[in-house]
N, C-alpha and C. Protein backbone atom coordinates (compact mmCIF):
# COMPACT_ATOMS: atom_id res chain seq x y z
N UNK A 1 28.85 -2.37 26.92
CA UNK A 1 28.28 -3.48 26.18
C UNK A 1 27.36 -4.31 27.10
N UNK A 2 27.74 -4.40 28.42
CA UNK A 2 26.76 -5.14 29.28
C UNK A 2 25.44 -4.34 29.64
N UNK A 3 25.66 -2.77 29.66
CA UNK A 3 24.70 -2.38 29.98
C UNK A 3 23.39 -2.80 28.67
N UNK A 4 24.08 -2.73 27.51
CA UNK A 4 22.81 -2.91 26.45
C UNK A 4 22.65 -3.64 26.61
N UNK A 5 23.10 -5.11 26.96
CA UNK A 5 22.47 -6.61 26.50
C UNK A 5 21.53 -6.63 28.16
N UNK A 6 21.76 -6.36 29.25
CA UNK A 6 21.34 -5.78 30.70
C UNK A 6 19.99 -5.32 29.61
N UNK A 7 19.99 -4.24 29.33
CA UNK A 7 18.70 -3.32 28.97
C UNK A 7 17.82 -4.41 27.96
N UNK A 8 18.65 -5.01 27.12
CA UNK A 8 17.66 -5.78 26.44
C UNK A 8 16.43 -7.19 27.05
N UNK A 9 17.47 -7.35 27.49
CA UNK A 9 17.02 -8.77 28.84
C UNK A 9 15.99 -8.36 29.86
N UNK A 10 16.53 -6.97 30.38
CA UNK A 10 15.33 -6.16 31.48
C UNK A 10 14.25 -6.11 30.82
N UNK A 11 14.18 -5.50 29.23
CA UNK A 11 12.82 -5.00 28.73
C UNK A 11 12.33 -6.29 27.97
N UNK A 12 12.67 -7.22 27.64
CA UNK A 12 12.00 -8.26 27.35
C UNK A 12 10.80 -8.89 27.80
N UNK A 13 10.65 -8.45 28.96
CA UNK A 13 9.39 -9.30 30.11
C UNK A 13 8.16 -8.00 29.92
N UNK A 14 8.37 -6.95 29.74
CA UNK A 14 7.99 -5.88 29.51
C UNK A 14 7.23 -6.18 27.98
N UNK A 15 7.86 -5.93 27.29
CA UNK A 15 7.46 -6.42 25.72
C UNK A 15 6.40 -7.36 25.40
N UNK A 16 6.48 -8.42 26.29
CA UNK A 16 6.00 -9.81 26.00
C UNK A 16 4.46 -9.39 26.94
N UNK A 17 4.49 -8.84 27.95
CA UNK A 17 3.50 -8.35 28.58
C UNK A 17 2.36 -7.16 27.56
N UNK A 18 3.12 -6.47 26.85
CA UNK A 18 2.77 -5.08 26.15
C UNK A 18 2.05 -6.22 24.97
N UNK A 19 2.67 -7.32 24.40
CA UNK A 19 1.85 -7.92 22.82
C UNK A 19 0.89 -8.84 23.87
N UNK A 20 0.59 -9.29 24.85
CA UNK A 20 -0.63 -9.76 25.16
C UNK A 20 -2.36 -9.01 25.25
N UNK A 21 -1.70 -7.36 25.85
CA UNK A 21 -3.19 -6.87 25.83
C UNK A 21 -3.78 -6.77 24.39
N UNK A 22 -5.13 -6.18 24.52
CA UNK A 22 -6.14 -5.90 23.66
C UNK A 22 -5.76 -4.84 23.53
N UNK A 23 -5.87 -4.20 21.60
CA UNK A 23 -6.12 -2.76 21.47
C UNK A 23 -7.86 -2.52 20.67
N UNK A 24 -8.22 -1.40 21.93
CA UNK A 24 -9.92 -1.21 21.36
C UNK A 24 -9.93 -0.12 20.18
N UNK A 25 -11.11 -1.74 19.83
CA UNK A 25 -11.54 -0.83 19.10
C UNK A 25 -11.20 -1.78 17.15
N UNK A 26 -10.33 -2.47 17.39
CA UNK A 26 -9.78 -3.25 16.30
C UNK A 26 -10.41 -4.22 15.34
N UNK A 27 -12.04 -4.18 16.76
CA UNK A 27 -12.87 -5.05 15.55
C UNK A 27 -14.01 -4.37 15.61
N UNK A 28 -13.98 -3.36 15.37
CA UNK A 28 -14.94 -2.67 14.72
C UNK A 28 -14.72 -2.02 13.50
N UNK A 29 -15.69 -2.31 12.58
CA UNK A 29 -15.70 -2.03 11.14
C UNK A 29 -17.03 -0.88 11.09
N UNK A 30 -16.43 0.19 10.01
CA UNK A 30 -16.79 1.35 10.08
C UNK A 30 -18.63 0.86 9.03
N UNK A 31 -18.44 -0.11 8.36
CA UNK A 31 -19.96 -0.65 7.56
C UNK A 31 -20.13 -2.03 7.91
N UNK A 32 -21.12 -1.93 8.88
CA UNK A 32 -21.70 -4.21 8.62
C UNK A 32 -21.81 -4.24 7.30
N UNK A 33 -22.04 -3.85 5.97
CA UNK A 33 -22.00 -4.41 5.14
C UNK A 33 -20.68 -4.93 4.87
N UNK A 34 -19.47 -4.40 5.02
CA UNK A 34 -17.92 -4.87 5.42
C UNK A 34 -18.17 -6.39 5.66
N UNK A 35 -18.53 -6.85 6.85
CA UNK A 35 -18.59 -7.52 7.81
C UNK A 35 -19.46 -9.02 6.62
N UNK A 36 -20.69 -8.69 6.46
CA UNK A 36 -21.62 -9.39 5.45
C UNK A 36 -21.15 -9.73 4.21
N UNK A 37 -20.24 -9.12 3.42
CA UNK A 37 -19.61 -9.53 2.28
C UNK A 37 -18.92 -10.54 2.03
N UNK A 38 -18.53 -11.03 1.12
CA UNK A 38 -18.32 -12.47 1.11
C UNK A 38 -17.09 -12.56 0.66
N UNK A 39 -16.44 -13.34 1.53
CA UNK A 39 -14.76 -13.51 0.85
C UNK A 39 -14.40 -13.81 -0.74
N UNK A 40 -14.05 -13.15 -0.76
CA UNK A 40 -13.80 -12.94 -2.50
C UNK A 40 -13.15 -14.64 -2.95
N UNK A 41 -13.23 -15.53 -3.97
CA UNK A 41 -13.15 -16.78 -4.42
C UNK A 41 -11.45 -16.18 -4.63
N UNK A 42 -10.54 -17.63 -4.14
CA UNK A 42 -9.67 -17.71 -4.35
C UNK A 42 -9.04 -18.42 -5.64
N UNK A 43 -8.89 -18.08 -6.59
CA UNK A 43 -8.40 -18.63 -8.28
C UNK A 43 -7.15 -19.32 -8.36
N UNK A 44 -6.75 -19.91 -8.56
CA UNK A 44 -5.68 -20.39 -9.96
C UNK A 44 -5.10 -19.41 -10.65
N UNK A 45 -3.74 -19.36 -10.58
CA UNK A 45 -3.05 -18.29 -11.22
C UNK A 45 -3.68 -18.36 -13.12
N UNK A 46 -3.78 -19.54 -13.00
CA UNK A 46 -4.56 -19.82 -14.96
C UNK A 46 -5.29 -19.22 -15.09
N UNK A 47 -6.33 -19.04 -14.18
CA UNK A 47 -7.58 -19.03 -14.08
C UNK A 47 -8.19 -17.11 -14.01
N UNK A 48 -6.77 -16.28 -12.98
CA UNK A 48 -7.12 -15.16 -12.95
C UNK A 48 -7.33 -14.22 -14.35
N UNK A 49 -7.72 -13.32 -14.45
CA UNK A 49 -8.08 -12.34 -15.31
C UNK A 49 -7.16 -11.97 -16.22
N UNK A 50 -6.80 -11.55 -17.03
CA UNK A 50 -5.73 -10.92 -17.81
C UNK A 50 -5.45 -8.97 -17.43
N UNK A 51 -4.16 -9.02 -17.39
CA UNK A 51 -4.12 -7.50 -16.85
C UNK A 51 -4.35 -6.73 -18.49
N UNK A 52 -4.51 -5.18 -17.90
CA UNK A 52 -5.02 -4.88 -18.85
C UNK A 52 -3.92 -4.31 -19.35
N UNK A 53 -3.60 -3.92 -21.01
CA UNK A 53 -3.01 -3.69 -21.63
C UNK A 53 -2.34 -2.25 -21.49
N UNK A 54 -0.58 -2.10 -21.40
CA UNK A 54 -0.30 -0.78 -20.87
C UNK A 54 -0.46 0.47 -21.86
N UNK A 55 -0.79 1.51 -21.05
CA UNK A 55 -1.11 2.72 -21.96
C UNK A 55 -0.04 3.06 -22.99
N UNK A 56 1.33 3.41 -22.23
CA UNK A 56 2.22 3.44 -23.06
C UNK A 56 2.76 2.63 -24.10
N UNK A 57 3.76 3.40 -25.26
CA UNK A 57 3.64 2.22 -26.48
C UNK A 57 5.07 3.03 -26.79
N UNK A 58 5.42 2.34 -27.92
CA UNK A 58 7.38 3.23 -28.56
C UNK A 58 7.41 4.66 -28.49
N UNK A 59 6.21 5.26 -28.45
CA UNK A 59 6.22 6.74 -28.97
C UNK A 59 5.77 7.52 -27.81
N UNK A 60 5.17 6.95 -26.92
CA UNK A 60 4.96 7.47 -25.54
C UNK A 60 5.55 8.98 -25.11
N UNK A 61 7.08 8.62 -25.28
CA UNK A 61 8.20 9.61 -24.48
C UNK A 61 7.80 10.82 -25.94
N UNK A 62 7.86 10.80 -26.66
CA UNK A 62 7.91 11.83 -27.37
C UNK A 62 6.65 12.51 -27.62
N UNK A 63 5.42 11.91 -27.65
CA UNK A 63 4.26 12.81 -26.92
C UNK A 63 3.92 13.13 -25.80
N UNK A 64 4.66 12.57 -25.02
CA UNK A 64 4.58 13.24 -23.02
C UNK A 64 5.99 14.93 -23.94
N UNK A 65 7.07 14.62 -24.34
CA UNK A 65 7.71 15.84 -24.26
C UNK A 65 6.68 17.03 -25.23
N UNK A 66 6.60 16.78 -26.87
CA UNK A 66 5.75 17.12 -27.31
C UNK A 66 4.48 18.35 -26.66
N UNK A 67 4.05 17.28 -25.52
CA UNK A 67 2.82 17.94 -24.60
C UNK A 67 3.28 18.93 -23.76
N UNK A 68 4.48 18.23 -23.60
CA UNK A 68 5.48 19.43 -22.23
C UNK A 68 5.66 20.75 -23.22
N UNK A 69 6.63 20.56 -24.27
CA UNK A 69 6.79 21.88 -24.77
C UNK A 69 5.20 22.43 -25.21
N UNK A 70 4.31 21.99 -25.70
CA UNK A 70 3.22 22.67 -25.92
C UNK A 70 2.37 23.35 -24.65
N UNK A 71 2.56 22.87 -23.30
CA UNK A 71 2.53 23.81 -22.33
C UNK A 71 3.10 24.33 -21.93
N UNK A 72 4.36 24.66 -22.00
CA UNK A 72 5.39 25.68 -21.83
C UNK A 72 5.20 26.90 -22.48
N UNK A 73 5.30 26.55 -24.23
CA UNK A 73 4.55 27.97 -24.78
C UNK A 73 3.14 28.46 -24.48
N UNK A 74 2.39 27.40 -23.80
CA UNK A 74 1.03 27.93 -23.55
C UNK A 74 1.11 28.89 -22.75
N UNK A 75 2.06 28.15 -21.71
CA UNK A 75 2.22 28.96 -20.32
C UNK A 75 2.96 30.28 -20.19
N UNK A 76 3.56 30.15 -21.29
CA UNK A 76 4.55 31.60 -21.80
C UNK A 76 3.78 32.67 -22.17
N UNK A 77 2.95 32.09 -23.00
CA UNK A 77 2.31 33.06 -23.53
C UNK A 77 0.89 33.86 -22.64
N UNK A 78 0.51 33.25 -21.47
CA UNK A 78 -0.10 33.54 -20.74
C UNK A 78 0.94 34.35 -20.10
């Protein structure tokens, strides 16, 4: 048990050294247009968009199976 809390304490100074350097390369963006674009406006939850309405509806499950068995015999019959 001393050796782990030992190992944790040793590598601590280590760690703290390792999150100070630089990693290259991190600010480079693959388009300046990236860079030039404009921070998108921050909204009001009121204010945001309405999501859009889901595909599925009551009957969903029985035309996904429906579709399944109709490719099954497709596939059979191939």
């Amino acid at each position: 048990m001393q050796f782990v809390r030992a190992s944790i304490v040793g590598l601590l100074p280590f760690l703290g050294v390792a999150a100070c350097g630089d990693i290259p390369g991190q600010d480079i963006t693959s388009d300046p247009a990236l860079e030039a674009a404009p921070y998108p406006a921050i909204l009001p939850q009121h204010a945001l968009p309405e999501p859009q309405a889901g595909r599925l509806t009551d009957t969903s499950e029985d035309e996904i199976d429906a579709r399944g068995a109709r490719l099954k015999r497709r596939a059979s019959t191939l």
